[in-house]
C-alpha atoms as a PDB file:
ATOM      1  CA  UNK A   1     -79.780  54.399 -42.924  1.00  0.00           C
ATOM      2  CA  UNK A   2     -81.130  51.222 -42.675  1.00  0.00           C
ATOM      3  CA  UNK A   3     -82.188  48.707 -38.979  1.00  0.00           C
ATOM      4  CA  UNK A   4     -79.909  46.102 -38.972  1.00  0.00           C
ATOM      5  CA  UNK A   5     -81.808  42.730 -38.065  1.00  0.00           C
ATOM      6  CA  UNK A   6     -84.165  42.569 -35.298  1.00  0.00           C
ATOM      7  CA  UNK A   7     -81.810  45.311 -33.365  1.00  0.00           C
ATOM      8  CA  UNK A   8     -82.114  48.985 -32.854  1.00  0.00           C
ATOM      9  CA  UNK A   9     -78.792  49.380 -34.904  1.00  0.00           C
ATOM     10  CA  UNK A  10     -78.990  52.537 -37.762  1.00  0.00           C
ATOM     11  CA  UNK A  11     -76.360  51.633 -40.365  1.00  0.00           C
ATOM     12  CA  UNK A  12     -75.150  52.954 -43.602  1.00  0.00           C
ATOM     13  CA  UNK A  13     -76.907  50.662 -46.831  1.00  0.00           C
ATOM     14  CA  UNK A  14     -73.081  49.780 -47.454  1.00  0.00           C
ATOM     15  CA  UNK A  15     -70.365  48.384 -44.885  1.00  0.00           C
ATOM     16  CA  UNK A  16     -66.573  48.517 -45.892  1.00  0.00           C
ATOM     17  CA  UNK A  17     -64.597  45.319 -45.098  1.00  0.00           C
ATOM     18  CA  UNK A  18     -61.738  46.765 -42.865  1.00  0.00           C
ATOM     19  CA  UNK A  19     -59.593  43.501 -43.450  1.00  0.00           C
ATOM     20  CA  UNK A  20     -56.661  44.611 -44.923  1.00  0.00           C
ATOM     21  CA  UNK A  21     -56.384  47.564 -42.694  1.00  0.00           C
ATOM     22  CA  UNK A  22     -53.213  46.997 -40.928  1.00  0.00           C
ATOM     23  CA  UNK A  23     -52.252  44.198 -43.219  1.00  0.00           C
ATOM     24  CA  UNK A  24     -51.550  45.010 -46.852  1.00  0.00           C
ATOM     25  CA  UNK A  25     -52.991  48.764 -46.398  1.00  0.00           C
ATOM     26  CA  UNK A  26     -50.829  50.511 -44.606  1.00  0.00           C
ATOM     27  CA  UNK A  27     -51.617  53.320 -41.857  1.00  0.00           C
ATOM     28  CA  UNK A  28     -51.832  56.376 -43.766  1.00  0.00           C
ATOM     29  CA  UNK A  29     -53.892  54.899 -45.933  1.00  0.00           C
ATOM     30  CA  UNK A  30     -56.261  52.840 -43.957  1.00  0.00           C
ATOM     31  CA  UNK A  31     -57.147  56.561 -42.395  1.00  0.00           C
ATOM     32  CA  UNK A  32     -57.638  58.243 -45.429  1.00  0.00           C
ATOM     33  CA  UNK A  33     -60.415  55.003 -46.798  1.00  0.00           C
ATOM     34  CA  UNK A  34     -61.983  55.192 -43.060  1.00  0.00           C
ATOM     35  CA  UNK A  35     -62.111  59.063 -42.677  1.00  0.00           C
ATOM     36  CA  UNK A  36     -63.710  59.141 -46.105  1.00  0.00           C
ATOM     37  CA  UNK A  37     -65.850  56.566 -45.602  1.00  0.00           C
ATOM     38  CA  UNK A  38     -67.244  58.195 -41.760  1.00  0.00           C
ATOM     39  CA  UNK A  39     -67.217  61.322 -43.920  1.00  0.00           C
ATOM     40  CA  UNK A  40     -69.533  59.845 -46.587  1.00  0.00           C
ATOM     41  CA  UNK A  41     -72.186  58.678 -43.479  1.00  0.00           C
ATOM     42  CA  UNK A  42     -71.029  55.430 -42.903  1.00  0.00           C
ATOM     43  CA  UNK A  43     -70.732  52.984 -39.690  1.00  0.00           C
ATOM     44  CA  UNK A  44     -70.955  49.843 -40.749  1.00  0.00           C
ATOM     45  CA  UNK A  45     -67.635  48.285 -40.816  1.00  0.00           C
ATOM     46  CA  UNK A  46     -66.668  44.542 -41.492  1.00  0.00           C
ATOM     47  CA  UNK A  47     -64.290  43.497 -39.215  1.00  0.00           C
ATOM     48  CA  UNK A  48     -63.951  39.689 -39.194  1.00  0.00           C
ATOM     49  CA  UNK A  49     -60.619  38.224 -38.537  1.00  0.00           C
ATOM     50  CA  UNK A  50     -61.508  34.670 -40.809  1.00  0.00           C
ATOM     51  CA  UNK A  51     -61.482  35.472 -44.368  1.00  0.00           C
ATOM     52  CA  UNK A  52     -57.433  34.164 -44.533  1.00  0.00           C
ATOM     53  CA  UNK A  53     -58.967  30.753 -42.774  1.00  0.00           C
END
């Protein structure tokens, strides 16, 4: 785990960009890539609505 910035935030070294959750990845498998991903230790997820802009 890694401090993220000047905060008292622990987060995994790697975030996943959660994007296309919802979009072009549909339910099922949006679960599956988080659950593994929580499973795996991580927290950090990307969830910015601008990349299409």
């Amino acid at each position: 785990m890694s401090i993220l910035g000047t905060s008292n935030l622990e987060v995994f070294g790697l975030n996943i960009v959660g994007n296309t959750f919802g979009w072009t990845t549909g339910e099922a498998a949006s679960y599956g890539v988080l659950d593994a991903f929580v499973e795996a230790g991580g927290n950090f997820v990307d969830s910015a609505g601008s990349y299409p802009v």
